[in-house]
PDB file of N, CA and C in Angstrom:
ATOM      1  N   UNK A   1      98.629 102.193 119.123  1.00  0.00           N
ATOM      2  CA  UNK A   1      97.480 101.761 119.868  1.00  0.00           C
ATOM      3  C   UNK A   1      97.951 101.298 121.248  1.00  0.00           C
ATOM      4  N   UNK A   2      97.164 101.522 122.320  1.00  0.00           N
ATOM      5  CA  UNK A   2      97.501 101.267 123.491  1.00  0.00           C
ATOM      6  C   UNK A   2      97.113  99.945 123.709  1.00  0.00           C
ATOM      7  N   UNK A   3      97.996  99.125 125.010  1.00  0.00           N
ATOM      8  CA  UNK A   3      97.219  98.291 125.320  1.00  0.00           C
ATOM      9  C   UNK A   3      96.092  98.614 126.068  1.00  0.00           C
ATOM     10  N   UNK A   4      95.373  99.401 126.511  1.00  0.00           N
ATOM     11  CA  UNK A   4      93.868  99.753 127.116  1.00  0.00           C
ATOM     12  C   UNK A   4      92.695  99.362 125.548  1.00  0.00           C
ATOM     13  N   UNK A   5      93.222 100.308 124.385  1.00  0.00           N
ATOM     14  CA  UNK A   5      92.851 100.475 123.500  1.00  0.00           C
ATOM     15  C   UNK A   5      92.039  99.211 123.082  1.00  0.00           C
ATOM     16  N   UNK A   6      93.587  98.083 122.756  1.00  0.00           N
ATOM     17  CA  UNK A   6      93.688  96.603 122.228  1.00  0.00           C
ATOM     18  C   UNK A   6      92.617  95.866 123.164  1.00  0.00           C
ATOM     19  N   UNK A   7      92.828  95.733 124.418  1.00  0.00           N
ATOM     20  CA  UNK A   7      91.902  95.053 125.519  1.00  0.00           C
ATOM     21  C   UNK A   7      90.470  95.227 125.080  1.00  0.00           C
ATOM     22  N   UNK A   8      90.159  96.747 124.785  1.00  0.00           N
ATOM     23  CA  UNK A   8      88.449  97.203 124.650  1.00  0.00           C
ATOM     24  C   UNK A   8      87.627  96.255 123.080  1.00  0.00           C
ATOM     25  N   UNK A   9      89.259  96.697 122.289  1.00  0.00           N
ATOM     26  CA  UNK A   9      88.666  95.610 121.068  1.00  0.00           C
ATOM     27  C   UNK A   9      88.512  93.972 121.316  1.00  0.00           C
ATOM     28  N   UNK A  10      89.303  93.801 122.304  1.00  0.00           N
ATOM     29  CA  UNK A  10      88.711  92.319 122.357  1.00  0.00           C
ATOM     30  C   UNK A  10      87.569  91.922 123.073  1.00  0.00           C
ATOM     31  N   UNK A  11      86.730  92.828 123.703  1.00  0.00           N
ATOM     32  CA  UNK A  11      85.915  92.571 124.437  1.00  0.00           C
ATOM     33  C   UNK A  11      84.783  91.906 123.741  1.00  0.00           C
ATOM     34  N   UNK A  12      84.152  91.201 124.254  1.00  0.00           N
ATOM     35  CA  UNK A  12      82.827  90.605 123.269  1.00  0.00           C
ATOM     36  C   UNK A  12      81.786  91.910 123.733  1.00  0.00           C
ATOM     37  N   UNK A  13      80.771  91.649 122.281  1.00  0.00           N
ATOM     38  CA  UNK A  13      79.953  92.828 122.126  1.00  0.00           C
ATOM     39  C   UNK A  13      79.004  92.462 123.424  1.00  0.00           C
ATOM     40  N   UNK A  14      78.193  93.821 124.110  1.00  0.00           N
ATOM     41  CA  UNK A  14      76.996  93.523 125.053  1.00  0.00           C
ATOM     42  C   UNK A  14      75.920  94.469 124.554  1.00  0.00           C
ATOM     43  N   UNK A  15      75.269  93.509 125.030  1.00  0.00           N
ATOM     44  CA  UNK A  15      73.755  93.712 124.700  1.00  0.00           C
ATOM     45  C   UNK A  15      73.263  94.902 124.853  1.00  0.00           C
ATOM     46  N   UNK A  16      73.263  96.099 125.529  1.00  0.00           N
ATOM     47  CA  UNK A  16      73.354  96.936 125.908  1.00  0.00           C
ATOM     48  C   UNK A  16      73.346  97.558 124.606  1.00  0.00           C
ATOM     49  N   UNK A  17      75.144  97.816 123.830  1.00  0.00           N
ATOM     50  CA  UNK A  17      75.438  98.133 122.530  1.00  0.00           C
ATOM     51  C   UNK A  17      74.498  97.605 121.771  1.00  0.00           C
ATOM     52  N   UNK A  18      74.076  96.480 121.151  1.00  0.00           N
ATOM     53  CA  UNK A  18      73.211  96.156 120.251  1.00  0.00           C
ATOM     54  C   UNK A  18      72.079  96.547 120.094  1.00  0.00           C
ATOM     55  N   UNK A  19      71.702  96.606 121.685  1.00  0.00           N
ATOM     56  CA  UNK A  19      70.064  97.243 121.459  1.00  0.00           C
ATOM     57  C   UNK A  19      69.870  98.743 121.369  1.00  0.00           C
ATOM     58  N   UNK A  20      71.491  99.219 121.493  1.00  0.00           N
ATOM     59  CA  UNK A  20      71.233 100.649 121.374  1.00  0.00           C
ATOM     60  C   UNK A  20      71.229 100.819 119.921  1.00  0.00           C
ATOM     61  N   UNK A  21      72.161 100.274 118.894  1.00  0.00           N
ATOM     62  CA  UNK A  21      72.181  99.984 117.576  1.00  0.00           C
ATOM     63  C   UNK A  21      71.080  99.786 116.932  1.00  0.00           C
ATOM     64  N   UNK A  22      70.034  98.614 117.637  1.00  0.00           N
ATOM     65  CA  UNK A  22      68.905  98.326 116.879  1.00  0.00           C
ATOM     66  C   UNK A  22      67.805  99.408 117.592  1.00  0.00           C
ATOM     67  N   UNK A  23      67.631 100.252 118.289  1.00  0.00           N
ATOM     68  CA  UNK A  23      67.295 101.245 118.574  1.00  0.00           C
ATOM     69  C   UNK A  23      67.293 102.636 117.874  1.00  0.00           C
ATOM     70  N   UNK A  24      68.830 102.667 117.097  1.00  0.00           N
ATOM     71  CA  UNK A  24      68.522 103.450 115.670  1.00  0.00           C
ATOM     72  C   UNK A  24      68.351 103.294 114.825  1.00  0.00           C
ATOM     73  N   UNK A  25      67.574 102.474 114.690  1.00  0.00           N
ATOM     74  CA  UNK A  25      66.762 101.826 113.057  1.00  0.00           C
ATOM     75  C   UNK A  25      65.547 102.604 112.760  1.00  0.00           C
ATOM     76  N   UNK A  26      65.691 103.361 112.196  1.00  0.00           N
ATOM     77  CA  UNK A  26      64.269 104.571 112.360  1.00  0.00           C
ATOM     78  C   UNK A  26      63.063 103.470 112.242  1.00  0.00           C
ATOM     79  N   UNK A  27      61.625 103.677 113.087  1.00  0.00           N
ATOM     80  CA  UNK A  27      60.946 103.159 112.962  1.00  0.00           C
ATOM     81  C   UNK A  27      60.243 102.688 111.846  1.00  0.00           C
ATOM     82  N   UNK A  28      60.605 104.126 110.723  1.00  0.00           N
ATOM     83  CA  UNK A  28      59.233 103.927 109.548  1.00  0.00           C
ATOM     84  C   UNK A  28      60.215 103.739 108.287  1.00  0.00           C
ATOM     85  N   UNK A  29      61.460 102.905 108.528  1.00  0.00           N
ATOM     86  CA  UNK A  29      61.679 102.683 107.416  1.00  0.00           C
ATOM     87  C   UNK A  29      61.512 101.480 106.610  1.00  0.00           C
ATOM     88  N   UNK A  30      61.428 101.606 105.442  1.00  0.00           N
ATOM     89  CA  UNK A  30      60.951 100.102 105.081  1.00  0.00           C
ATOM     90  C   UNK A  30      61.401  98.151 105.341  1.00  0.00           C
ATOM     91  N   UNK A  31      61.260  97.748 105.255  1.00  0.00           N
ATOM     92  CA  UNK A  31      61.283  96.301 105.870  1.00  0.00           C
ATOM     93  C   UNK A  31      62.604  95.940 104.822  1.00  0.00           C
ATOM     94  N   UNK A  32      63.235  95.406 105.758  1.00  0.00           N
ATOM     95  CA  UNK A  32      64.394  94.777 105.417  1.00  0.00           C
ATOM     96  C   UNK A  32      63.941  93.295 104.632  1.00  0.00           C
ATOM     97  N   UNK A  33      64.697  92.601 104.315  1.00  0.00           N
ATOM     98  CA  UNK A  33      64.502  91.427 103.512  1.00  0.00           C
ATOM     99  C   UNK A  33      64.303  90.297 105.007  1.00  0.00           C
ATOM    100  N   UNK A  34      64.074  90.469 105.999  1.00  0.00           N
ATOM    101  CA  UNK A  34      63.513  89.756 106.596  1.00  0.00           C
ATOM    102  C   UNK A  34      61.549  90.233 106.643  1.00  0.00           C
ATOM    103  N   UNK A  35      60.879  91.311 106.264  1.00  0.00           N
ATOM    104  CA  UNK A  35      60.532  91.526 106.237  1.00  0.00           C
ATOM    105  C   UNK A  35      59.475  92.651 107.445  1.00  0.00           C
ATOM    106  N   UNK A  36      60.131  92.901 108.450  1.00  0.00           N
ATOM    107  CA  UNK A  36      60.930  93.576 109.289  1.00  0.00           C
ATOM    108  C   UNK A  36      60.824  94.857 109.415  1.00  0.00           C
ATOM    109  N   UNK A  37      60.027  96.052 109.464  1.00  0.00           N
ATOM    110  CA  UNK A  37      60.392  97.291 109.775  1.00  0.00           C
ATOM    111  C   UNK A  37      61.251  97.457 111.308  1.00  0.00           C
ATOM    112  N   UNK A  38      61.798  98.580 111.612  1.00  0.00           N
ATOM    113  CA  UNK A  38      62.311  99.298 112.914  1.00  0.00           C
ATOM    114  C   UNK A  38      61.517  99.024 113.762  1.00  0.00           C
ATOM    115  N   UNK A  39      60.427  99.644 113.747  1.00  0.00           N
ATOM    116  CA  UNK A  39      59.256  99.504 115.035  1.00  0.00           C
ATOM    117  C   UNK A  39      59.062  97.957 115.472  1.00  0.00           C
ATOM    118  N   UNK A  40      58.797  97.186 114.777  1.00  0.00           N
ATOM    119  CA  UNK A  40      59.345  95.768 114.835  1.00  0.00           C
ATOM    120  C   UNK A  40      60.162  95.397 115.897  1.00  0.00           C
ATOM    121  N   UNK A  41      61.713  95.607 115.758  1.00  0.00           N
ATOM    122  CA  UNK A  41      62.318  95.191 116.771  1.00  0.00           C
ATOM    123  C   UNK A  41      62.464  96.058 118.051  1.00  0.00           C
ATOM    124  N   UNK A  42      62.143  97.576 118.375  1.00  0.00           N
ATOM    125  CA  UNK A  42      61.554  98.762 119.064  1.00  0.00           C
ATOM    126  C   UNK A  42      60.522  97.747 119.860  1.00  0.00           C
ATOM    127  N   UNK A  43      59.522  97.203 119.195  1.00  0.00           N
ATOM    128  CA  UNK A  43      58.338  97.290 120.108  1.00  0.00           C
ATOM    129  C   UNK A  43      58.860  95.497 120.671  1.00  0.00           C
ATOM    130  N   UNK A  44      59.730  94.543 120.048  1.00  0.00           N
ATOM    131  CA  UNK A  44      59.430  93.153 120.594  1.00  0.00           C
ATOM    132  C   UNK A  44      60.546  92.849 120.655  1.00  0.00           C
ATOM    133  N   UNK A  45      61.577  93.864 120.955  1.00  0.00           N
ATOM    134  CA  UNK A  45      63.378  93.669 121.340  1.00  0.00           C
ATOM    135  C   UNK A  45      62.913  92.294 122.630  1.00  0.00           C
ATOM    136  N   UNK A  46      62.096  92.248 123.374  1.00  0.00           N
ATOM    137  CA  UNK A  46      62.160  91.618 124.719  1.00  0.00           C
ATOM    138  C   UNK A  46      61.912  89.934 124.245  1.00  0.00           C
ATOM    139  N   UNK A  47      61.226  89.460 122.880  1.00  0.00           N
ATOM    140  CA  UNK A  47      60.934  88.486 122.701  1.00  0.00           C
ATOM    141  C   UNK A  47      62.058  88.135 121.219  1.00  0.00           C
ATOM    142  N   UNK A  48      62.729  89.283 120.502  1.00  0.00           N
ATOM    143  CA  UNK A  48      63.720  88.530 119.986  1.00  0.00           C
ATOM    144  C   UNK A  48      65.032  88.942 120.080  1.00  0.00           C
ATOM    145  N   UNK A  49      65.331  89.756 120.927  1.00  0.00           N
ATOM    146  CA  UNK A  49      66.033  89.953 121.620  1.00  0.00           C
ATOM    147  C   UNK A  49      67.739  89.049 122.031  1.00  0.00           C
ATOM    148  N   UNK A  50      67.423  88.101 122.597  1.00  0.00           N
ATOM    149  CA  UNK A  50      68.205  86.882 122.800  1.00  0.00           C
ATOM    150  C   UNK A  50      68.561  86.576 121.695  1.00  0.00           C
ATOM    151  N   UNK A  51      67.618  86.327 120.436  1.00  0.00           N
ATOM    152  CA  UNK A  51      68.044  85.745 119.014  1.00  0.00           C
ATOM    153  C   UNK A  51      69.111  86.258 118.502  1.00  0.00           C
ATOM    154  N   UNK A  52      68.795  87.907 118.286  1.00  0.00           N
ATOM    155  CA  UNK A  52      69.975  88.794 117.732  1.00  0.00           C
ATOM    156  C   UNK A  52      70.983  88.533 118.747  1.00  0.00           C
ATOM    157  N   UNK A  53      71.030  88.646 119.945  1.00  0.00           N
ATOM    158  CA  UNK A  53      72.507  88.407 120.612  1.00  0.00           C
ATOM    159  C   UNK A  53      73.321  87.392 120.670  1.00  0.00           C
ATOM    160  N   UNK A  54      72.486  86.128 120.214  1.00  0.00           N
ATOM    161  CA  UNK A  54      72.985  84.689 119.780  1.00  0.00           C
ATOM    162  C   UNK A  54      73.814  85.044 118.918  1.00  0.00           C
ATOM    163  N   UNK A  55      73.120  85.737 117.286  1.00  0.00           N
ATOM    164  CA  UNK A  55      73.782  85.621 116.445  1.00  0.00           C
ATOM    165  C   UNK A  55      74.708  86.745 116.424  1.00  0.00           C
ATOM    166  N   UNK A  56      74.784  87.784 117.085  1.00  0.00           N
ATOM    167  CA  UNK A  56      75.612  88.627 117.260  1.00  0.00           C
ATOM    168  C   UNK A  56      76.839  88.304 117.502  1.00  0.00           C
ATOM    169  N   UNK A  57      76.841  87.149 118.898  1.00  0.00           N
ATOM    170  CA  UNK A  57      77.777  86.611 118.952  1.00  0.00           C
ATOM    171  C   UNK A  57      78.310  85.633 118.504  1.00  0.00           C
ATOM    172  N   UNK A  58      77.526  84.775 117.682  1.00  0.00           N
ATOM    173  CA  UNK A  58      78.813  83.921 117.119  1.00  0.00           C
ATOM    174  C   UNK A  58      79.314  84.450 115.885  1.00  0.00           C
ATOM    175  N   UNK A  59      78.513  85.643 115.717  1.00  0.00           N
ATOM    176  CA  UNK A  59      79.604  86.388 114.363  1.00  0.00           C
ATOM    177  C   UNK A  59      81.241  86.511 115.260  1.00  0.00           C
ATOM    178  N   UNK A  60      80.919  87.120 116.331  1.00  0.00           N
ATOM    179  CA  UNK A  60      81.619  87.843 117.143  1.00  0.00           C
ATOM    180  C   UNK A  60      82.947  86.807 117.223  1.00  0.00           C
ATOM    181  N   UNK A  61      82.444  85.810 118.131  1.00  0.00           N
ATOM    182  CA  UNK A  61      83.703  85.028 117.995  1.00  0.00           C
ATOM    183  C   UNK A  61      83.983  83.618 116.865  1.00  0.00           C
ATOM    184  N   UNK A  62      83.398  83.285 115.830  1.00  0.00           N
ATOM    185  CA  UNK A  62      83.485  83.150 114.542  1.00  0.00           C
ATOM    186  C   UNK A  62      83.984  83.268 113.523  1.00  0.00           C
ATOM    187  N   UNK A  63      83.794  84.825 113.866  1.00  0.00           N
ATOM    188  CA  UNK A  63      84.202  85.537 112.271  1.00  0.00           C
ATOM    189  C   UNK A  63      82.719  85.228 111.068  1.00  0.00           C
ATOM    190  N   UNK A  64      82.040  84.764 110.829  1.00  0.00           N
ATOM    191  CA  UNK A  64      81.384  84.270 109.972  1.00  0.00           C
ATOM    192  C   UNK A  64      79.938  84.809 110.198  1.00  0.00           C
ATOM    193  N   UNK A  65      79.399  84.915 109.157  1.00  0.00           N
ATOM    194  CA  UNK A  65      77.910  85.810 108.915  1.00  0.00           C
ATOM    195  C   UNK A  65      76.924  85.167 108.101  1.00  0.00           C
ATOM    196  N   UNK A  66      75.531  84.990 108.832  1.00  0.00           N
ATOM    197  CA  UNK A  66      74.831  84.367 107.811  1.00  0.00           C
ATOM    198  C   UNK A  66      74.729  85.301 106.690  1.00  0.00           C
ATOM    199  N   UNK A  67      75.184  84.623 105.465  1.00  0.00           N
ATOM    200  CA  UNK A  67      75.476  84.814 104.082  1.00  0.00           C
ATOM    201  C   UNK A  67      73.763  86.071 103.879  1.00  0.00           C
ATOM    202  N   UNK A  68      72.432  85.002 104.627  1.00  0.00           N
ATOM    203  CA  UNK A  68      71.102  86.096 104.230  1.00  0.00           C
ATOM    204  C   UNK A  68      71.081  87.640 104.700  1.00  0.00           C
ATOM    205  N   UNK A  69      72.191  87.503 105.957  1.00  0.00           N
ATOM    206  CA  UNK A  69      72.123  89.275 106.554  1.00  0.00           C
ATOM    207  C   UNK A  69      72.704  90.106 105.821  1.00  0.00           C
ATOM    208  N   UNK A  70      73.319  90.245 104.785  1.00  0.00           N
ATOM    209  CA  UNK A  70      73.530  91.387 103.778  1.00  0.00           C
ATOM    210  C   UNK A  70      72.919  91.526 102.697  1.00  0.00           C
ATOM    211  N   UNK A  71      72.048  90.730 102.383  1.00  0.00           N
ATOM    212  CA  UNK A  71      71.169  90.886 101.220  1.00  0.00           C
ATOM    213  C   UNK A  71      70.264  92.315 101.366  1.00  0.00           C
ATOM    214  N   UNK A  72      69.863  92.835 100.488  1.00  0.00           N
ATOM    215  CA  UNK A  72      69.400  93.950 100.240  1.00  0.00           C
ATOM    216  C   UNK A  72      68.061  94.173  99.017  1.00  0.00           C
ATOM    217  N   UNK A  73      67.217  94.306  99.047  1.00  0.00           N
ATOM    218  CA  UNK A  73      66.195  94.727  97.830  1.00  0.00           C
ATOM    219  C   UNK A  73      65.990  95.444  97.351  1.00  0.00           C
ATOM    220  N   UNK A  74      66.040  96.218  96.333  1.00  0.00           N
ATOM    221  CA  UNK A  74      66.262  96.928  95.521  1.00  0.00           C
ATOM    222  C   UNK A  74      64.639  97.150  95.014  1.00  0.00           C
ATOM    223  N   UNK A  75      63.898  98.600  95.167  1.00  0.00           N
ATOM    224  CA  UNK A  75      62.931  98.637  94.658  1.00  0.00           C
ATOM    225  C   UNK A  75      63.017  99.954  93.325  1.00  0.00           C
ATOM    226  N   UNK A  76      62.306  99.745  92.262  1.00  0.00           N
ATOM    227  CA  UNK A  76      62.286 100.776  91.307  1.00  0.00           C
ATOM    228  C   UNK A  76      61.082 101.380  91.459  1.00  0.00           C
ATOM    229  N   UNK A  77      61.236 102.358  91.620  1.00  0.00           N
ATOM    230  CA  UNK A  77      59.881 103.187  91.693  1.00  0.00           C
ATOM    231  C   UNK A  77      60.248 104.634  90.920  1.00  0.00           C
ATOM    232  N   UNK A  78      58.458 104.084  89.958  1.00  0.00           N
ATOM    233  CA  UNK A  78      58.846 105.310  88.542  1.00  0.00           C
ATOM    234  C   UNK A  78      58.397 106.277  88.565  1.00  0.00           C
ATOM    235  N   UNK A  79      59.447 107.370  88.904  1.00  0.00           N
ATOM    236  CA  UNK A  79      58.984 109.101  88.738  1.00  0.00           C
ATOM    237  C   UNK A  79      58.339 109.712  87.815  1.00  0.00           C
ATOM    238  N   UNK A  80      57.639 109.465  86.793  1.00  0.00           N
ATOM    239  CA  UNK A  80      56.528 109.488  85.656  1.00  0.00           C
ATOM    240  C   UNK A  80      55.593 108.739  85.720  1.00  0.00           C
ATOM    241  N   UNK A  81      54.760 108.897  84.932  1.00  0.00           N
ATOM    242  CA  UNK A  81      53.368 108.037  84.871  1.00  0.00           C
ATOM    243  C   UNK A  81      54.273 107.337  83.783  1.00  0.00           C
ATOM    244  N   UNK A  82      53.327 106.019  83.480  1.00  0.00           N
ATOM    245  CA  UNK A  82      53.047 105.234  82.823  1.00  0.00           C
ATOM    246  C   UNK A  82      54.636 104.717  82.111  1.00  0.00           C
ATOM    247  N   UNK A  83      55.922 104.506  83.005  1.00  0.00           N
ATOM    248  CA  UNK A  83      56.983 104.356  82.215  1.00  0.00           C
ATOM    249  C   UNK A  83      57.431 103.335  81.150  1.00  0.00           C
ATOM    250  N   UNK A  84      57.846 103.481  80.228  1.00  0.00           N
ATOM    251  CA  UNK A  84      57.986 102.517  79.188  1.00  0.00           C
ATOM    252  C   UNK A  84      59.282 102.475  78.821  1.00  0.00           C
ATOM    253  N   UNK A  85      60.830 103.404  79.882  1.00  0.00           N
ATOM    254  CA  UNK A  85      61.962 102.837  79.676  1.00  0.00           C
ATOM    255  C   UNK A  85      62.904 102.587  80.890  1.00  0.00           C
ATOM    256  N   UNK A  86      64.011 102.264  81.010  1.00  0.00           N
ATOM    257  CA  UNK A  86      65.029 102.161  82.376  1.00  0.00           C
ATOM    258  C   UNK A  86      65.012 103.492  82.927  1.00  0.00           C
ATOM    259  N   UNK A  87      65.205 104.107  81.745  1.00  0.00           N
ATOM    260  CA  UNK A  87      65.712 105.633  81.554  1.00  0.00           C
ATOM    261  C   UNK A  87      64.829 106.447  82.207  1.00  0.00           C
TER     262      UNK A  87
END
């Protein structure tokens, strides 16, 4: 690894990057456990905006993640009528 390389990784993240990130969040996909679709942060990046880059960055220089941002929900939805097993 170069030192050019090493330098770029230490750079703190910019906003720029993030909103291009939260920019590929397809609009119509379902709501995250904040409750949250894509279009969501698409249409009101300008009013929460700052929030995510707060917390962006003190992951950034931290190390540490609110414990709620990886949570995930899990929905079952049954490919038959009327199901009566896991299976």
């Amino acid at each position: 690894m170069s030192v050019e390389d090493s330098r770029r990784l230490m750079q703190s993240v910019m906003e720029e990057e993030v909103r291009h990130i939260m920019s590929q969040i397809p609009a119509d996909k379902s709501p995250g456990p904040d409750g949250f679709a894509g279009s969501f942060y698409h249409e009101y990046w300008d009013v929460v905006g700052k929030d995510i880059m707060d917390m962006v960055q003190a992951f950034w220089f931290s190390g540490k993640i609110l414990r709620n941002l990886n949570h995930t929900h899990l929905v079952l939805i049954p490919k038959v009528a009327s199901p009566r097993t896991m299976a």
